[in-house]
N, C-alpha and C. Protein backbone atom coordinates (compact mmCIF):
# COMPACT_ATOMS: atom_id res chain seq x y z
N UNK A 1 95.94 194.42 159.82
CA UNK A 1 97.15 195.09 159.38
C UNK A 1 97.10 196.54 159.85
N UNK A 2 98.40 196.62 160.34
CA UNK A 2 98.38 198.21 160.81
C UNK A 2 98.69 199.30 159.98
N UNK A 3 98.29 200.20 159.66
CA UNK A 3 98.88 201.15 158.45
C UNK A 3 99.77 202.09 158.94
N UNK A 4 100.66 202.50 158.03
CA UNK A 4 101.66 202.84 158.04
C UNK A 4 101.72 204.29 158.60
N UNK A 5 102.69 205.16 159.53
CA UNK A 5 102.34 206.39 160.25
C UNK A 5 102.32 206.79 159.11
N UNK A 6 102.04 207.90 158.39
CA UNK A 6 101.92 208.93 157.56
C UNK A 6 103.18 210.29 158.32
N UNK A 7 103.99 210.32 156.94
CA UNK A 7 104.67 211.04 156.98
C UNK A 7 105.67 211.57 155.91
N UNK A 8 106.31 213.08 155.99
CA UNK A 8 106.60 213.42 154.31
C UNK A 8 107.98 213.73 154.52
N UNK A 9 108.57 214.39 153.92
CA UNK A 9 109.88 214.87 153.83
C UNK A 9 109.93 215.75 152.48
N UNK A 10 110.47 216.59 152.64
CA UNK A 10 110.75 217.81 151.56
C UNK A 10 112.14 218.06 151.47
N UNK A 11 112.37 218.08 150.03
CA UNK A 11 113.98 218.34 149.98
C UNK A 11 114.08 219.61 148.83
N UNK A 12 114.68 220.38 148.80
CA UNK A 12 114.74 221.56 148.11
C UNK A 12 116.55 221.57 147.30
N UNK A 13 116.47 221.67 146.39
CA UNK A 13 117.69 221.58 145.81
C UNK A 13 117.64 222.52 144.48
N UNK A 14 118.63 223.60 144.66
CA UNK A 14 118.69 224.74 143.94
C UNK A 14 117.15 225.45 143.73
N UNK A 15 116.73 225.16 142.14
CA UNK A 15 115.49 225.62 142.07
C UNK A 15 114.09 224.47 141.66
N UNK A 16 114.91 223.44 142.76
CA UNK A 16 113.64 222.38 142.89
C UNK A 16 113.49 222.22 143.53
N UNK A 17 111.84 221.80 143.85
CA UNK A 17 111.88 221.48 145.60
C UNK A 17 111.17 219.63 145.50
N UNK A 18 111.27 219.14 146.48
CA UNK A 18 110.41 217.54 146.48
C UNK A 18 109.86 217.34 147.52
N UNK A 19 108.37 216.75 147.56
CA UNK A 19 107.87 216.57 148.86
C UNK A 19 107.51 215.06 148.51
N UNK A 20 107.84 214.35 149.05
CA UNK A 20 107.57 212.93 149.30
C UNK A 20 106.59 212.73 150.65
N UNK A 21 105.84 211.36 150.37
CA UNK A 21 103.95 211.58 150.93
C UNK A 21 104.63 210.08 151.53
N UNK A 22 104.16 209.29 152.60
CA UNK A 22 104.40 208.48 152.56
C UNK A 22 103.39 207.94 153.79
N UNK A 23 102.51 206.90 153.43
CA UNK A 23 101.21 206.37 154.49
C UNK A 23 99.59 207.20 153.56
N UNK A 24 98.86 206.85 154.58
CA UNK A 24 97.56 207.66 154.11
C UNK A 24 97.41 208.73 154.30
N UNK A 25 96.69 209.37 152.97
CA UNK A 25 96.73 211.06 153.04
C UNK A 25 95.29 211.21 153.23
N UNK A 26 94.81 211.42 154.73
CA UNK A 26 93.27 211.60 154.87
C UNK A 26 93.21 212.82 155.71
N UNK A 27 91.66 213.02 156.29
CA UNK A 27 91.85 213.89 156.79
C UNK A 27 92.80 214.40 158.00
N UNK A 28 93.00 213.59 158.45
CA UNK A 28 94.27 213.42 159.71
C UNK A 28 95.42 213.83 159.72
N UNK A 29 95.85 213.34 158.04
CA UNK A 29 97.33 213.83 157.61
C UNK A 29 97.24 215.01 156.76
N UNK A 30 96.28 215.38 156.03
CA UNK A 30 95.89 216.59 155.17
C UNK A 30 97.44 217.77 155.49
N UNK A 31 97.23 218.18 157.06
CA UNK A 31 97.98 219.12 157.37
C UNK A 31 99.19 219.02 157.17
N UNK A 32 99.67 217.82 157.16
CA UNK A 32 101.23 217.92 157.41
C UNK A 32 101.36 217.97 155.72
N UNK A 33 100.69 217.72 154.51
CA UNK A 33 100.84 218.07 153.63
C UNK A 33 101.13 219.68 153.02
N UNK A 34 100.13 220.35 153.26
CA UNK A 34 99.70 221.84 153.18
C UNK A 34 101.37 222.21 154.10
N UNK A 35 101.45 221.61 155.18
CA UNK A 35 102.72 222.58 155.82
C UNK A 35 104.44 222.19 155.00
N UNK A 36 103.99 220.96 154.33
CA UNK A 36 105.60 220.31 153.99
C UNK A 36 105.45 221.65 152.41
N UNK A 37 103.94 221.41 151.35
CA UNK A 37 104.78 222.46 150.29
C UNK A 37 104.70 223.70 150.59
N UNK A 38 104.15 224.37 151.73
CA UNK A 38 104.36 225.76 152.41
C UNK A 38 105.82 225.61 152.34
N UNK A 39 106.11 224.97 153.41
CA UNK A 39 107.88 224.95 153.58
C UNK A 39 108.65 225.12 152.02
N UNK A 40 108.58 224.23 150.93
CA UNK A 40 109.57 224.58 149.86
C UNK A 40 109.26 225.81 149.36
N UNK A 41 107.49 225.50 149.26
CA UNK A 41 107.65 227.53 148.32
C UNK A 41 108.14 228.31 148.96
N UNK A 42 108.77 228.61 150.58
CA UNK A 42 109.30 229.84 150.91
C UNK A 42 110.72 229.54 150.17
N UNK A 43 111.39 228.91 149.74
CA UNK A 43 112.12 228.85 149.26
C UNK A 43 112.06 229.20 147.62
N UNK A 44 111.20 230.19 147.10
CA UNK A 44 111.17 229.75 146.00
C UNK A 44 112.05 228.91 144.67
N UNK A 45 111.20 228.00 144.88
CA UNK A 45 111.96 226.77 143.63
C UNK A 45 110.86 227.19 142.59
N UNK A 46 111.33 226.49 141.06
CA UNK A 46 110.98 227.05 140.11
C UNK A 46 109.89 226.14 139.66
N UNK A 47 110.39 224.74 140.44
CA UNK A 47 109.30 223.48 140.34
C UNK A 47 109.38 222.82 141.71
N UNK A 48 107.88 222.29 142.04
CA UNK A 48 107.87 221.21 143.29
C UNK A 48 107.11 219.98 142.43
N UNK A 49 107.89 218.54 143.09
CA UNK A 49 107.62 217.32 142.35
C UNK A 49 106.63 216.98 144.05
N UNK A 50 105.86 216.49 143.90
CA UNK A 50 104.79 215.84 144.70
C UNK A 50 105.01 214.11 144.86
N UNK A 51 105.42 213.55 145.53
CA UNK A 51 105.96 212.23 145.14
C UNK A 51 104.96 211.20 146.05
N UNK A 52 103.84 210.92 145.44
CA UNK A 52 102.87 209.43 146.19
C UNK A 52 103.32 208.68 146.26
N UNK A 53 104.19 207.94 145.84
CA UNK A 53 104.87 206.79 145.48
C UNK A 53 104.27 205.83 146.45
N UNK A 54 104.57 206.72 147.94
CA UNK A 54 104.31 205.99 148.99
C UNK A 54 102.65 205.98 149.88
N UNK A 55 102.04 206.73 148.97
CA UNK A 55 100.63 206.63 149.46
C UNK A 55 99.95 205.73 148.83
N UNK A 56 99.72 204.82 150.01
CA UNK A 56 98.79 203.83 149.62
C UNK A 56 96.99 203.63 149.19
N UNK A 57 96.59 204.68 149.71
CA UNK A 57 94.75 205.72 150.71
C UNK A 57 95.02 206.94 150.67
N UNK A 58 93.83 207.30 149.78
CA UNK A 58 93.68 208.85 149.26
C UNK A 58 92.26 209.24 149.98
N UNK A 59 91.74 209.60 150.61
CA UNK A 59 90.06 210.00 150.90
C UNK A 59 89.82 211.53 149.92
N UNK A 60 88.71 212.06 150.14
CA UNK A 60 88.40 213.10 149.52
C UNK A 60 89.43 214.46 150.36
N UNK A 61 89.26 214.43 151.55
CA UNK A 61 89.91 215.75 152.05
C UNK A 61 91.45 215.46 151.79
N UNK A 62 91.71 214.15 151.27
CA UNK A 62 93.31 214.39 150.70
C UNK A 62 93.25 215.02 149.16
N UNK A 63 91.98 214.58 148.90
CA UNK A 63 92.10 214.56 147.67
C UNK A 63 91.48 216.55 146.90
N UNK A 64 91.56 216.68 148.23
CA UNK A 64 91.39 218.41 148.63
C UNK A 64 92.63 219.54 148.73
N UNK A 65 93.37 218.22 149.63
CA UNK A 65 94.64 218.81 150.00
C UNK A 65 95.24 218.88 148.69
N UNK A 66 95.48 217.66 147.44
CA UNK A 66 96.12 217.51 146.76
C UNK A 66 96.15 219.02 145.68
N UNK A 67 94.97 218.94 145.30
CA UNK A 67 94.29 220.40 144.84
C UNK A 67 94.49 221.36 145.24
N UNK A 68 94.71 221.57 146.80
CA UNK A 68 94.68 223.06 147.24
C UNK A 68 96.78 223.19 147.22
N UNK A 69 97.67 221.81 147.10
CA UNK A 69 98.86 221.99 146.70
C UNK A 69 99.23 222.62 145.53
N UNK A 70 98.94 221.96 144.71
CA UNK A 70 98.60 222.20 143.46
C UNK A 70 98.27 224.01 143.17
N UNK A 71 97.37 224.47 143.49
CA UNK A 71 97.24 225.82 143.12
C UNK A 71 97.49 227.02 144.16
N UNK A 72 98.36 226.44 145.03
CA UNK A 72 99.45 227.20 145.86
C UNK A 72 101.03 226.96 145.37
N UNK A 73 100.90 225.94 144.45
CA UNK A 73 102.36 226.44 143.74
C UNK A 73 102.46 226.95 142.18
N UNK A 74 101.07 227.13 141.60
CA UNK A 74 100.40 227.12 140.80
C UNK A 74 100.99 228.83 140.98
N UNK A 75 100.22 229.26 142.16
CA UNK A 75 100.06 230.68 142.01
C UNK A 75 101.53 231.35 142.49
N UNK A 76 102.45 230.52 142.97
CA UNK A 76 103.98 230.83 143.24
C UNK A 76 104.24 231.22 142.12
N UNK A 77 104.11 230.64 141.23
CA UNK A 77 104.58 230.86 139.76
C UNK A 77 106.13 229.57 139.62
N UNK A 78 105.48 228.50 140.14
CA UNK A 78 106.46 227.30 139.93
C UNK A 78 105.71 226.26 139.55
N UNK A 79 106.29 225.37 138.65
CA UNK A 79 105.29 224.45 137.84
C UNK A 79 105.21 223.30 139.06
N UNK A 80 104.38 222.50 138.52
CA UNK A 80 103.56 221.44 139.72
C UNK A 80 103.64 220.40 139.14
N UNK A 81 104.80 219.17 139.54
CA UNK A 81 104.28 217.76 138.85
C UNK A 81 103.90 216.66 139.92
N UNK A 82 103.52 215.87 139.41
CA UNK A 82 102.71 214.43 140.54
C UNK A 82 103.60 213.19 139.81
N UNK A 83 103.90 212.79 140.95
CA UNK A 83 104.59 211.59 140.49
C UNK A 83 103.93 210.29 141.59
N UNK A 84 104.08 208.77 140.63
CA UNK A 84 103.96 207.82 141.65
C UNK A 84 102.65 207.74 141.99
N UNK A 85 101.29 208.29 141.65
CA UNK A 85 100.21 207.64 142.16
C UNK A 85 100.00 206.44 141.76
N UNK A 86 99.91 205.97 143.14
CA UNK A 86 99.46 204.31 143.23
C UNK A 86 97.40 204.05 142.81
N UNK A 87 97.55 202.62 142.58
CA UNK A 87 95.97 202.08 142.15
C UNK A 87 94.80 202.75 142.54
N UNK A 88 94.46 203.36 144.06
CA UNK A 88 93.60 203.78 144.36
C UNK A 88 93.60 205.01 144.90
N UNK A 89 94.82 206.21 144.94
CA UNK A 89 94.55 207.47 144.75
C UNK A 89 93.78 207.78 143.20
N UNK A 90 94.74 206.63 142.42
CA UNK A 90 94.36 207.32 140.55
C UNK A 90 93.00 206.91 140.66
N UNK A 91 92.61 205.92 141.02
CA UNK A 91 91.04 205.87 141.03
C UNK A 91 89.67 206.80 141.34
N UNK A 92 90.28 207.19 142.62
CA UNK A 92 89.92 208.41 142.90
C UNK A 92 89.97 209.68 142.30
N UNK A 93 91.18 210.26 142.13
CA UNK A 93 91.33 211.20 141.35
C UNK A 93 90.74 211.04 139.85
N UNK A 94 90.61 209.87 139.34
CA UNK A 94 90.03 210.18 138.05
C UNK A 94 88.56 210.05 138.16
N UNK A 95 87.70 209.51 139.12
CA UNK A 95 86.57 209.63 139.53
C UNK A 95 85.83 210.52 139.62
N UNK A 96 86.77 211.46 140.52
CA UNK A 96 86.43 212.69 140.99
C UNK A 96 86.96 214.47 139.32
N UNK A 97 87.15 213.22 138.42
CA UNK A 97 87.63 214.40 137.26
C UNK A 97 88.87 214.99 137.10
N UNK A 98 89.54 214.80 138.09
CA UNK A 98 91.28 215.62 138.45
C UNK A 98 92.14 214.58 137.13
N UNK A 99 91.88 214.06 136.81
CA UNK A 99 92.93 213.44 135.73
C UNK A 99 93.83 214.50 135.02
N UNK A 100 93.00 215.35 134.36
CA UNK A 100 93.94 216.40 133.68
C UNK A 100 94.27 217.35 134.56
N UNK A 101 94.09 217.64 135.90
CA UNK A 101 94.84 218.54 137.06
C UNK A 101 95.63 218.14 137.48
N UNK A 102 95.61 216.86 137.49
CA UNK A 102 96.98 216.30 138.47
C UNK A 102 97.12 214.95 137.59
N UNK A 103 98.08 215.47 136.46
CA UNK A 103 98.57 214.54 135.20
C UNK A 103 99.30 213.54 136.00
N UNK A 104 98.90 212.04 135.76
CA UNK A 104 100.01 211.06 136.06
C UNK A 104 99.63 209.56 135.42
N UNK A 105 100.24 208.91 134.50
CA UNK A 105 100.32 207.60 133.91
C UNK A 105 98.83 206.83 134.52
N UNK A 106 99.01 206.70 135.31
CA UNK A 106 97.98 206.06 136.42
C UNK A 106 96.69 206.25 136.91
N UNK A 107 96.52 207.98 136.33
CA UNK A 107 95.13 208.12 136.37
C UNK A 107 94.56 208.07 135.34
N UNK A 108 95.44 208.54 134.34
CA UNK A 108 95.18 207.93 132.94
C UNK A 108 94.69 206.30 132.63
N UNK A 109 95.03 205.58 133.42
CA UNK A 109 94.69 204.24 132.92
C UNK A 109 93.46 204.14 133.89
N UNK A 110 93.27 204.41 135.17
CA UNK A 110 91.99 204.78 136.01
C UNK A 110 90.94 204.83 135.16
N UNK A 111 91.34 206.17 134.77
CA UNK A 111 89.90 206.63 133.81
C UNK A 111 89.66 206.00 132.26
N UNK A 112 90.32 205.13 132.04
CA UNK A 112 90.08 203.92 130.70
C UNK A 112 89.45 202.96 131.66
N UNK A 113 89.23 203.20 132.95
CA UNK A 113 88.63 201.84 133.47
C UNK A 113 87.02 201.67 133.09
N UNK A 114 86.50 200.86 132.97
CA UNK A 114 84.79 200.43 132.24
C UNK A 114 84.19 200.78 133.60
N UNK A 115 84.61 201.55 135.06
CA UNK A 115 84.05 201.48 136.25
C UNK A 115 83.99 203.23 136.31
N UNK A 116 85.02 203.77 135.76
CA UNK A 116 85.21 205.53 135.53
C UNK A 116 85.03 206.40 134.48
N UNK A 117 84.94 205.18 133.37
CA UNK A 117 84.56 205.71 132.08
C UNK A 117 83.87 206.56 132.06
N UNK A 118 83.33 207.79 131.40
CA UNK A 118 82.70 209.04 131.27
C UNK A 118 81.71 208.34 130.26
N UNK A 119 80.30 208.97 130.67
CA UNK A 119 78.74 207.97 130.07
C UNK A 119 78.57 209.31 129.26
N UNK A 120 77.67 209.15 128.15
CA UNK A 120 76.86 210.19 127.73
C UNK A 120 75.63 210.84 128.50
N UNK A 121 75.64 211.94 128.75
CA UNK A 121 74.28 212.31 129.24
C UNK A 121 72.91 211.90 128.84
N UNK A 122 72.04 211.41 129.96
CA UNK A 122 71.39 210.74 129.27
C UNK A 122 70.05 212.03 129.09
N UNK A 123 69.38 211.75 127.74
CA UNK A 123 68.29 212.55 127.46
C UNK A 123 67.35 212.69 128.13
N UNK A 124 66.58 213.30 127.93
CA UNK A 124 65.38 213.71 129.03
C UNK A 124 64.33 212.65 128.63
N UNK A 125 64.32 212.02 127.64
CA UNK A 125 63.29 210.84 127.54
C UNK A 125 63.90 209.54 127.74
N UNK A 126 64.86 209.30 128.66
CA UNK A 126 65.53 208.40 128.84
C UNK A 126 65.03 207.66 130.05
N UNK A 127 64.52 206.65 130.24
CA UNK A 127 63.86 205.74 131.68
C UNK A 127 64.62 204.86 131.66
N UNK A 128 65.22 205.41 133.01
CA UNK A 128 66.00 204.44 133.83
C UNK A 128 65.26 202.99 134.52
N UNK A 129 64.28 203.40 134.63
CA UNK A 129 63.69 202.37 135.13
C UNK A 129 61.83 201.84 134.80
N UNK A 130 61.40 200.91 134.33
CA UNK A 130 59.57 201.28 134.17
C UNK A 130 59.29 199.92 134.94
N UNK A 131 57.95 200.22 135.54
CA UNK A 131 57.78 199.38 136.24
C UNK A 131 56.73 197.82 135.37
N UNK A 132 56.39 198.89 133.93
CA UNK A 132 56.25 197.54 132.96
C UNK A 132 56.75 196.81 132.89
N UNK A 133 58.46 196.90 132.67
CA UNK A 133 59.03 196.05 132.55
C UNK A 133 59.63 196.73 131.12
């Protein structure tokens, strides 16, 4: 199966702006991310909606990009929402701890998964392994 080109579109309307993601956001596509919410914040809008809907594949340097969106509209002084993450960005993102940075239904249920669940630290007299048995 061939995957899909990666590509976004930004629409700005009064004091909102939208960037829609669409294909895999890896290191390859990273840029055209960073340049689509450059483009609305010169416009200052008061909010940008981030729309995955259409990302299927998140890697870490997307999952960089997503972050470094995030607190470039952060510091505009325009609020930041995420919409539409699909099964295995939220996986990621809640893996990697971003659940409460980049709020969405989906990473929320990610991180209820028995595979992302958050463990207790384990104590310092804790053996992982003995070769007694």
């Amino acid at each position: 199966m061939t995957p899909r080109a990666f590509e976004s579109r930004t629409a700005v309307h009064r004091s909102s702006a939208r960037v829609t993601l669409v294909g895999e956001l890896d290191l390859d596509t990273t840029p055209q991310l960073s340049e689509a919410v450059a483009a609305c914040l010169a416009e200052q809008p008061k909010s940008l909606c981030l729309d995955l809907t259409g990302v299927a594949f998140c890697d870490c340097a997307g999952l960089n990009a997503l972050l470094t969106a995030r607190m470039s509209v952060l510091q505009a002084g325009a609020e930041f929402i995420v919409e539409g993450i699909g099964p295995q960005p939220a996986r990621l993102l809640a893996l990697a701890g971003a659940a409460d940075i980049l709020p969405d239904a989906r990473i929320r249920q990610a991180r209820q998964h028995p595979a992302t669940a958050r463990r207790e630290p384990l104590s310092p007299t804790t053996r992982l392994w003995s070769p007694l048995g």
